[in-house]
C-alpha atoms as a PDB file:
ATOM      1  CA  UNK A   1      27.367 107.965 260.493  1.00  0.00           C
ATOM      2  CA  UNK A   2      28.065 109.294 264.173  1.00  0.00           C
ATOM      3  CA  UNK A   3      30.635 111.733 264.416  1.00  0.00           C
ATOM      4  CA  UNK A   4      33.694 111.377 266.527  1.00  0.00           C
ATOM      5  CA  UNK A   5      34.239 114.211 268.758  1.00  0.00           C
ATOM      6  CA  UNK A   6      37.998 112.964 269.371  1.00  0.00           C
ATOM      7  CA  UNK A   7      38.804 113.677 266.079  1.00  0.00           C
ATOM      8  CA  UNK A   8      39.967 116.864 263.804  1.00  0.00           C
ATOM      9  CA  UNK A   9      39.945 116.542 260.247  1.00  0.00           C
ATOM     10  CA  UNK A  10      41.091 119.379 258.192  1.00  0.00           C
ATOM     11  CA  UNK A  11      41.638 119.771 254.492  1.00  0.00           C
ATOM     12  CA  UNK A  12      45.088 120.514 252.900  1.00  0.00           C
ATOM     13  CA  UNK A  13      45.692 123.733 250.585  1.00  0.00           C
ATOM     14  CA  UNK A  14      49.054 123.265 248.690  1.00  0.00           C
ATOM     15  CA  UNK A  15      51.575 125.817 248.800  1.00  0.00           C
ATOM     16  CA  UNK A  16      53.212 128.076 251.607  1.00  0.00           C
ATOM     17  CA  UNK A  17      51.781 128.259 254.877  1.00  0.00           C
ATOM     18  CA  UNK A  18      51.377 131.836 257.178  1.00  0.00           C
ATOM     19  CA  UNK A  19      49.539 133.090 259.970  1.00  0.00           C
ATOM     20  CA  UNK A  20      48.838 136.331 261.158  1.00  0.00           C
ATOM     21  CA  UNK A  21      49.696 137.628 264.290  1.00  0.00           C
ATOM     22  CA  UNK A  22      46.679 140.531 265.315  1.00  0.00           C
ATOM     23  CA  UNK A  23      45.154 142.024 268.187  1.00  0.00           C
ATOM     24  CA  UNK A  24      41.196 142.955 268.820  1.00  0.00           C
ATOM     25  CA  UNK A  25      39.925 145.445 271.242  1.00  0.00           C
ATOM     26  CA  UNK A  26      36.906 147.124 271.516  1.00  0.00           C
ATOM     27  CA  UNK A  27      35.785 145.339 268.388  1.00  0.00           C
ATOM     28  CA  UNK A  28      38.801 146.634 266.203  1.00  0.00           C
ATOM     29  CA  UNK A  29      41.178 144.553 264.994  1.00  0.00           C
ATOM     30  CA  UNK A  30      45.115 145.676 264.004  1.00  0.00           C
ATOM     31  CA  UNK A  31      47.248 143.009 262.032  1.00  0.00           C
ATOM     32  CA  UNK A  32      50.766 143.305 263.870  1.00  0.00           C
ATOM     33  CA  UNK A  33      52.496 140.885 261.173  1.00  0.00           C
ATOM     34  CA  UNK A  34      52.293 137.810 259.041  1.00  0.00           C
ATOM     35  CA  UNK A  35      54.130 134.286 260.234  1.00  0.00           C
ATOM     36  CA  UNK A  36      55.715 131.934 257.592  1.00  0.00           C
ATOM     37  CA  UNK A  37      55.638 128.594 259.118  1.00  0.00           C
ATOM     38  CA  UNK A  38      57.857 125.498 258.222  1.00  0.00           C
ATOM     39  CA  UNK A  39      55.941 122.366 258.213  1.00  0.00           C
ATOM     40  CA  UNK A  40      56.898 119.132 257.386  1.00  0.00           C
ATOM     41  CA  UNK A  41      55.321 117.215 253.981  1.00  0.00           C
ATOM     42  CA  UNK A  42      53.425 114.297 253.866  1.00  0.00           C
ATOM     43  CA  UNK A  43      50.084 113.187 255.165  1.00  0.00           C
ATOM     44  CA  UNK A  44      51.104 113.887 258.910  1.00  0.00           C
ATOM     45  CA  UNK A  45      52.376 117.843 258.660  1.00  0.00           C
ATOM     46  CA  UNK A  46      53.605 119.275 261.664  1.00  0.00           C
ATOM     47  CA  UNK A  47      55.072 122.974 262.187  1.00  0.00           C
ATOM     48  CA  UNK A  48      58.516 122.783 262.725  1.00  0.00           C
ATOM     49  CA  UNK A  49      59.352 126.871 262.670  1.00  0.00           C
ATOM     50  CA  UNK A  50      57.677 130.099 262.495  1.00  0.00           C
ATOM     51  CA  UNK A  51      59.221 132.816 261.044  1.00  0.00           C
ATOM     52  CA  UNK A  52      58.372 136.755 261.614  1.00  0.00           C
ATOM     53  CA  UNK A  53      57.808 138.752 260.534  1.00  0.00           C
ATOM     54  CA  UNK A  54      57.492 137.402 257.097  1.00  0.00           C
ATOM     55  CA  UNK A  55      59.417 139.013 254.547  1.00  0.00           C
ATOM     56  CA  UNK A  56      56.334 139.184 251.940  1.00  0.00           C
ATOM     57  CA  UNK A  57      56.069 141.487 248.654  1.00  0.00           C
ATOM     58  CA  UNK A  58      53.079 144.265 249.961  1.00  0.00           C
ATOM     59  CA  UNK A  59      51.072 142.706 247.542  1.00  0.00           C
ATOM     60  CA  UNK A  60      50.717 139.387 249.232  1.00  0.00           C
ATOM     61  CA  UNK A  61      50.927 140.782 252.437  1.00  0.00           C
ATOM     62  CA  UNK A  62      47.785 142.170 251.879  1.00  0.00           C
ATOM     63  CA  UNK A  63      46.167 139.430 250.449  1.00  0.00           C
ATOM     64  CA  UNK A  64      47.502 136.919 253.384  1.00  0.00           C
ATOM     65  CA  UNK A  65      45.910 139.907 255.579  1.00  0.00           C
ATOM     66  CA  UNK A  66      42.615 140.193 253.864  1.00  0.00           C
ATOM     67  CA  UNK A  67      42.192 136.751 254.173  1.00  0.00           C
ATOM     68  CA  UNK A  68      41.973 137.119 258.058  1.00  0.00           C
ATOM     69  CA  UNK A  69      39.024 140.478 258.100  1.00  0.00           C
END
């Protein structure tokens, strides 16, 4: 089947949604903080809010971080 080049599909993870705000330069990345982000439910999400920084335990800060290297 051809693929439609006007169309995104992307798969949905349950559970809380963050982002992380970074900055690279000269090839070295620094994490500045995570972003919690309100989004509505259903099967049309949209962000509605951010939040930061994120009040996270340093734990799961670390793994939202990791996820991002």
């Amino acid at each position: 089947m051809p693929t439609d080049v006007r169309v995104l599909i992307q798969g949905c993870a349950p559970g809380a949604e963050y982002s992380v705000e970074s900055f690279t330069q000269d090839g070295s990345t620094a994490h500045l903080c995570a972003t919690a982000k309100a989004v509505t439910q259903g099967t049309h999400r949209v962000e509605i809010g951010h939040s930061l920084p994120a009040v996270l335990p340093p734990a799961v800060e670390r793994a939202v971080f990791a996820e991002v290297d």
